[in-house]
Protein backbone atom coordinates (compact mmCIF):
# COMPACT_ATOMS: atom_id res chain seq x y z
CA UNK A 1 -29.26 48.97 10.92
CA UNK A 2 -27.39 46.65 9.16
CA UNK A 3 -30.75 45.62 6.64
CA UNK A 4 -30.22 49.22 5.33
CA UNK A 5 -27.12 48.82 2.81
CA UNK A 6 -29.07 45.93 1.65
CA UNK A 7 -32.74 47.68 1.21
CA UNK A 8 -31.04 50.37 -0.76
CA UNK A 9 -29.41 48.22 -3.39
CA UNK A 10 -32.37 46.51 -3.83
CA UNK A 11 -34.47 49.59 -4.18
CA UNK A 12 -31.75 51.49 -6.43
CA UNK A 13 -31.20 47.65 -8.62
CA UNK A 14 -34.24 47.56 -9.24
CA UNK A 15 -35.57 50.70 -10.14
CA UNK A 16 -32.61 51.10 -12.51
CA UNK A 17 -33.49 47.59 -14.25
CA UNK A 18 -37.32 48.51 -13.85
CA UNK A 19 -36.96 51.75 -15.65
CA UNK A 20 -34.97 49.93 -18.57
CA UNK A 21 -37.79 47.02 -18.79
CA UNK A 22 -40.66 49.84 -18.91
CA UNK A 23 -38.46 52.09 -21.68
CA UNK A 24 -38.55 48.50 -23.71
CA UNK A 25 -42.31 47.81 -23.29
CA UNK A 26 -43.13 51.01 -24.25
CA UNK A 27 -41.31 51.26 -27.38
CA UNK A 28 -43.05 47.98 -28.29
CA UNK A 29 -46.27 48.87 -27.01
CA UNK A 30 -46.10 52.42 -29.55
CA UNK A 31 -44.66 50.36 -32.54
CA UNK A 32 -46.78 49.62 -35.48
CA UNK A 33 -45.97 46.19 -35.88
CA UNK A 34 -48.79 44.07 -33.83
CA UNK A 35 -46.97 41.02 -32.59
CA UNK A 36 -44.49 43.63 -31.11
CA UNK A 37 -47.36 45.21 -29.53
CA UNK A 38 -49.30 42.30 -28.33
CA UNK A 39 -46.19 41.18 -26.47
CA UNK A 40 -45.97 44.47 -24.76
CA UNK A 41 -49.73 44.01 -23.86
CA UNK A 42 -49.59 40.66 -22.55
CA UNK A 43 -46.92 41.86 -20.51
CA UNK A 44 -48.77 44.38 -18.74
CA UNK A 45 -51.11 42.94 -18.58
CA UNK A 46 -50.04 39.39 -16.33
CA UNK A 47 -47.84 42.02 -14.45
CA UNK A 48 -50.01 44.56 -13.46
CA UNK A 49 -52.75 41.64 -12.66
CA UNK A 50 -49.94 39.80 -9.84
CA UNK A 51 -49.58 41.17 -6.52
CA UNK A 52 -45.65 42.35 -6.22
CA UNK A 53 -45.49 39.52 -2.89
CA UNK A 54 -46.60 36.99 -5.57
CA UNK A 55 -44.31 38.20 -8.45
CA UNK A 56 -41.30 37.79 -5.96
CA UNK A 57 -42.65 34.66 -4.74
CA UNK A 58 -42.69 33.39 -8.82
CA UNK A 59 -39.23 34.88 -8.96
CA UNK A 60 -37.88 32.97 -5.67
CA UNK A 61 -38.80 29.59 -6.65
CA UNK A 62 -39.24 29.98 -10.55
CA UNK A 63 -36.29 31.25 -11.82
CA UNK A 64 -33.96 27.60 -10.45
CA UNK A 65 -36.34 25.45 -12.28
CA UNK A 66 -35.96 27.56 -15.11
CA UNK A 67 -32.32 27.55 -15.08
CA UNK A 68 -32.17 24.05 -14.65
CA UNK A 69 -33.80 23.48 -17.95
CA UNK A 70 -30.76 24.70 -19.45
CA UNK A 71 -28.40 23.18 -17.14
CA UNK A 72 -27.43 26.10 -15.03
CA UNK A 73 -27.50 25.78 -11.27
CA UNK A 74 -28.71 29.29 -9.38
CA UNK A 75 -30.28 28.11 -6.12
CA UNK A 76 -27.27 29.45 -4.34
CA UNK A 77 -27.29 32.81 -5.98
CA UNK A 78 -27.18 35.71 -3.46
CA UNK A 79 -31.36 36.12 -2.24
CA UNK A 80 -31.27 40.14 -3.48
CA UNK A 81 -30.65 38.85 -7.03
CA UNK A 82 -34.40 37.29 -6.93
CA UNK A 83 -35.45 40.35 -5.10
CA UNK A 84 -34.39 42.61 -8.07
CA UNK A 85 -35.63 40.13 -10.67
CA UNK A 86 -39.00 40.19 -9.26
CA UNK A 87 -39.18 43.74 -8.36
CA UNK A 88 -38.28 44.76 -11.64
CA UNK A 89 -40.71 42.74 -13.77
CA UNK A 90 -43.09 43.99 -11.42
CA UNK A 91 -42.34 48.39 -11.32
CA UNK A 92 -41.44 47.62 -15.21
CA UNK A 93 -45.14 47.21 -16.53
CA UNK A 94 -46.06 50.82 -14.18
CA UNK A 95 -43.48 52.35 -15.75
CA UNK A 96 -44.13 51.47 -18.93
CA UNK A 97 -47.54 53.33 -18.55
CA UNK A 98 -45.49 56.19 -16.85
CA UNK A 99 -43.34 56.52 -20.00
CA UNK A 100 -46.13 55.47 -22.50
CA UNK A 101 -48.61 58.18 -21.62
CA UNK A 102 -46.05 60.87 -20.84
CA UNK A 103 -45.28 60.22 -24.78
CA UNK A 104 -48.40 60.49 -26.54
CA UNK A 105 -49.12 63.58 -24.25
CA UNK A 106 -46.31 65.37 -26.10
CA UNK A 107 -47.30 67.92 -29.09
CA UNK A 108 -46.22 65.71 -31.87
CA UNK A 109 -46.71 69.31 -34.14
CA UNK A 110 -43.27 70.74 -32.35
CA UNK A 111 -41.42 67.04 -33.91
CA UNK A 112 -42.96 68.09 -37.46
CA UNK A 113 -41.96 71.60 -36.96
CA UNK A 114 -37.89 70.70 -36.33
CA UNK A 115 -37.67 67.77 -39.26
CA UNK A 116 -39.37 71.06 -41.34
CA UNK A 117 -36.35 73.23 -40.57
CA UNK A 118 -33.46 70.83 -41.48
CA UNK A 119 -33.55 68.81 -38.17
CA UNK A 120 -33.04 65.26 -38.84
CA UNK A 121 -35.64 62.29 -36.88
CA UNK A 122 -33.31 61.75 -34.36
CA UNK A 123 -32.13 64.87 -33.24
CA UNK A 124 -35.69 65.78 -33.16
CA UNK A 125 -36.85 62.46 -31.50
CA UNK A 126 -33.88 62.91 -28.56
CA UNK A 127 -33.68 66.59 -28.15
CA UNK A 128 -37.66 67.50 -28.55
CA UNK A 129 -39.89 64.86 -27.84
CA UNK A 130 -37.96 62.94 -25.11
CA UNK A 131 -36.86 65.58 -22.46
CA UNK A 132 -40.62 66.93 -22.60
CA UNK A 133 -41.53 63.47 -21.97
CA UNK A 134 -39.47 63.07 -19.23
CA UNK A 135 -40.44 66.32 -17.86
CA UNK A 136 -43.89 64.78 -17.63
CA UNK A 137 -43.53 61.43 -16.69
CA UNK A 138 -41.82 63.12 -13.80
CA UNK A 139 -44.43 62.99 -10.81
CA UNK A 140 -45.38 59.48 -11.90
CA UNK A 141 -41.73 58.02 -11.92
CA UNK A 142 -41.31 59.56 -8.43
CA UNK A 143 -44.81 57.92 -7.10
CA UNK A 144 -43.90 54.77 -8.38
CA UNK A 145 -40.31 54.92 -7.10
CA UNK A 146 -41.88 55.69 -3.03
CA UNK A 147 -43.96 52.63 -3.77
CA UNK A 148 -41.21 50.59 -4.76
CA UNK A 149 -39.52 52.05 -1.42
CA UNK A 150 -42.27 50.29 0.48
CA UNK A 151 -42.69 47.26 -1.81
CA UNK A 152 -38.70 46.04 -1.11
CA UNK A 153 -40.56 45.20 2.21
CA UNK A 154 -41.48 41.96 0.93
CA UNK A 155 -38.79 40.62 0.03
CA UNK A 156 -38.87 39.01 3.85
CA UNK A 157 -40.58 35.84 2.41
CA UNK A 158 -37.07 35.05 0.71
CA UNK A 159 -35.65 35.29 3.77
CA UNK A 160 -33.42 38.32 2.39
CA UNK A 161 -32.41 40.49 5.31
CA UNK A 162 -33.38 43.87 5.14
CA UNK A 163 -34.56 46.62 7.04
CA UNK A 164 -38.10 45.12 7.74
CA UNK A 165 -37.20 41.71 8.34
CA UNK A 166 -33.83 42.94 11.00
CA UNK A 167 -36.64 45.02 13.04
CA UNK A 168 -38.98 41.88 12.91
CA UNK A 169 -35.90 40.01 14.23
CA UNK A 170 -34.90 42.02 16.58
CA UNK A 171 -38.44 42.48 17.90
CA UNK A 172 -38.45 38.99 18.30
CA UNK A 173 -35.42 38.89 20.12
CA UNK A 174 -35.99 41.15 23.06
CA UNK A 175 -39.77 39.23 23.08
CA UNK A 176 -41.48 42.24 22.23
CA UNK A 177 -39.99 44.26 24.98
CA UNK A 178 -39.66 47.21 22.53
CA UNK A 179 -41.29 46.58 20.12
CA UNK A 180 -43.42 49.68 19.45
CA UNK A 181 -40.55 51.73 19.37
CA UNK A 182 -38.80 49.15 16.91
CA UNK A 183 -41.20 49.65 14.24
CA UNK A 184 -41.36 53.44 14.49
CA UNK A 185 -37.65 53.68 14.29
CA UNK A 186 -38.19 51.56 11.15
CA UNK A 187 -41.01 53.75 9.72
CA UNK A 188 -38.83 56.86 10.42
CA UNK A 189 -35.78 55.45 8.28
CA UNK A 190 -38.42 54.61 5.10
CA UNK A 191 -39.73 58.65 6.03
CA UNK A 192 -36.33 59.26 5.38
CA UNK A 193 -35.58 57.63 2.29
CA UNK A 194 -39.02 58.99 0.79
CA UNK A 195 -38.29 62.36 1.73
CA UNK A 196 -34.51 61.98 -0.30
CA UNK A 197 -36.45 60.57 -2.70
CA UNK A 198 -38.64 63.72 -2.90
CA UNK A 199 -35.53 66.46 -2.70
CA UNK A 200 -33.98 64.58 -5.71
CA UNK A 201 -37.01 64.96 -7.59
CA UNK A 202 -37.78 68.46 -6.36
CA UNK A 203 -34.20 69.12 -7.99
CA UNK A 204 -35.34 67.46 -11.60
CA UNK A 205 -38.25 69.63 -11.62
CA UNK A 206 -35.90 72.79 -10.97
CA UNK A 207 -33.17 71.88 -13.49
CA UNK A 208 -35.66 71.71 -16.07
CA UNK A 209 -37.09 74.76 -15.24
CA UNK A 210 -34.11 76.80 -15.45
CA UNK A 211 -33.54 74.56 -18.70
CA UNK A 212 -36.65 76.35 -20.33
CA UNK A 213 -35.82 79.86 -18.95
């Protein structure tokens, strides 16, 4: 299927930005400073209150007026561009939660315990707290990233060509004809995508095992 190049770049764009957006909320959320951390909480929580269809919707037709304000022209930017703005902003504010809580479940005593014997904050910060926090944020990260697998779905309403909207269009081509077997050709290809997504993890979880060994 030609819709599948696209659905991947989307999915792997905007996980990528996502990830960056949710490392940046949660750093402000966890700061001491409040403005810092009432931005990071009005961000979540508009984001996690908008259906993703809505956000990409807001994305779609927002961003051009936006840009216009400033005199910049974008309504003929490439449809996947709105697609990973949207998707982003969306998967950022999850995880942000992902990262946030895998954080404050970390032993802050082993932190204390390397600045006591010479190790400076951020070798300690890098090198202690964040792998462990990473280790745990794990199955989260990999839960949100199947959802986002299903969520590039939407981006039909742009009128982005993917895999959904090709097997819609070709559905509607042969009239329905075969249509049932269509759609589970389609479900089958998202199966497989899921279950790469799950061997990739399954290696994380091994790496860091053998890490600790």
């Amino acid at each position: 299927m030609n819709g599948l190049p696209e659905t991947l770049s989307l999915l792997i764009a905007s996980f990528f930005f996502a990830s960056l957006i949710g490392l940046g909320m949660a750093w402000l959320y966890l700061r001491k400073n409040p403005i810092l951390s009432a931005l990071a909480k009005f961000y979540l929580g508009i984001v996690r209150g908008t259906p993703p269809l809505l956000m990409l919707l807001l994305s779609y037709f927002g961003l051009p007026k936006l840009f216009t304000l400033v005199g910049i022209n974008i309504n003929d930017w490439a449809k996947i561009f709105f697609g990973i703005v949207g998707l982003s902003i969306g998967w950022g504010a999850y995880l942000e939660e992902a990262f946030r809580s895998a954080y404050l479940s970390v032993d802050k005593g082993q932190y204390e315990a390397a600045l006591s014997v010479g190790m400076d904050a951020k070798h300690a910060f890098f090198q202690i707290l964040m792998p462990q926090t990473f280790l745990i944020a794990l199955p989260n990260i990999e839960n949100l990233l199947i959802g986002l697998v299903k969520a590039t779905s939407l981006v039909y309403v742009m009128g982005m060509v993917d895999m959904y909207s090709e097997a819609t269009d070709l559905s509607n081509q042969n009239q329905g004809i075969y249509q049932l077997e269509i759609f589970i050709i389609l479900a089958l290809l998202y199966w497989l995508i899921v279950l790469l997504i799950e061997w990739v993890f399954r290696m994380f979880h091994r790496y860091y095992r053998y890490v600790e060994i």
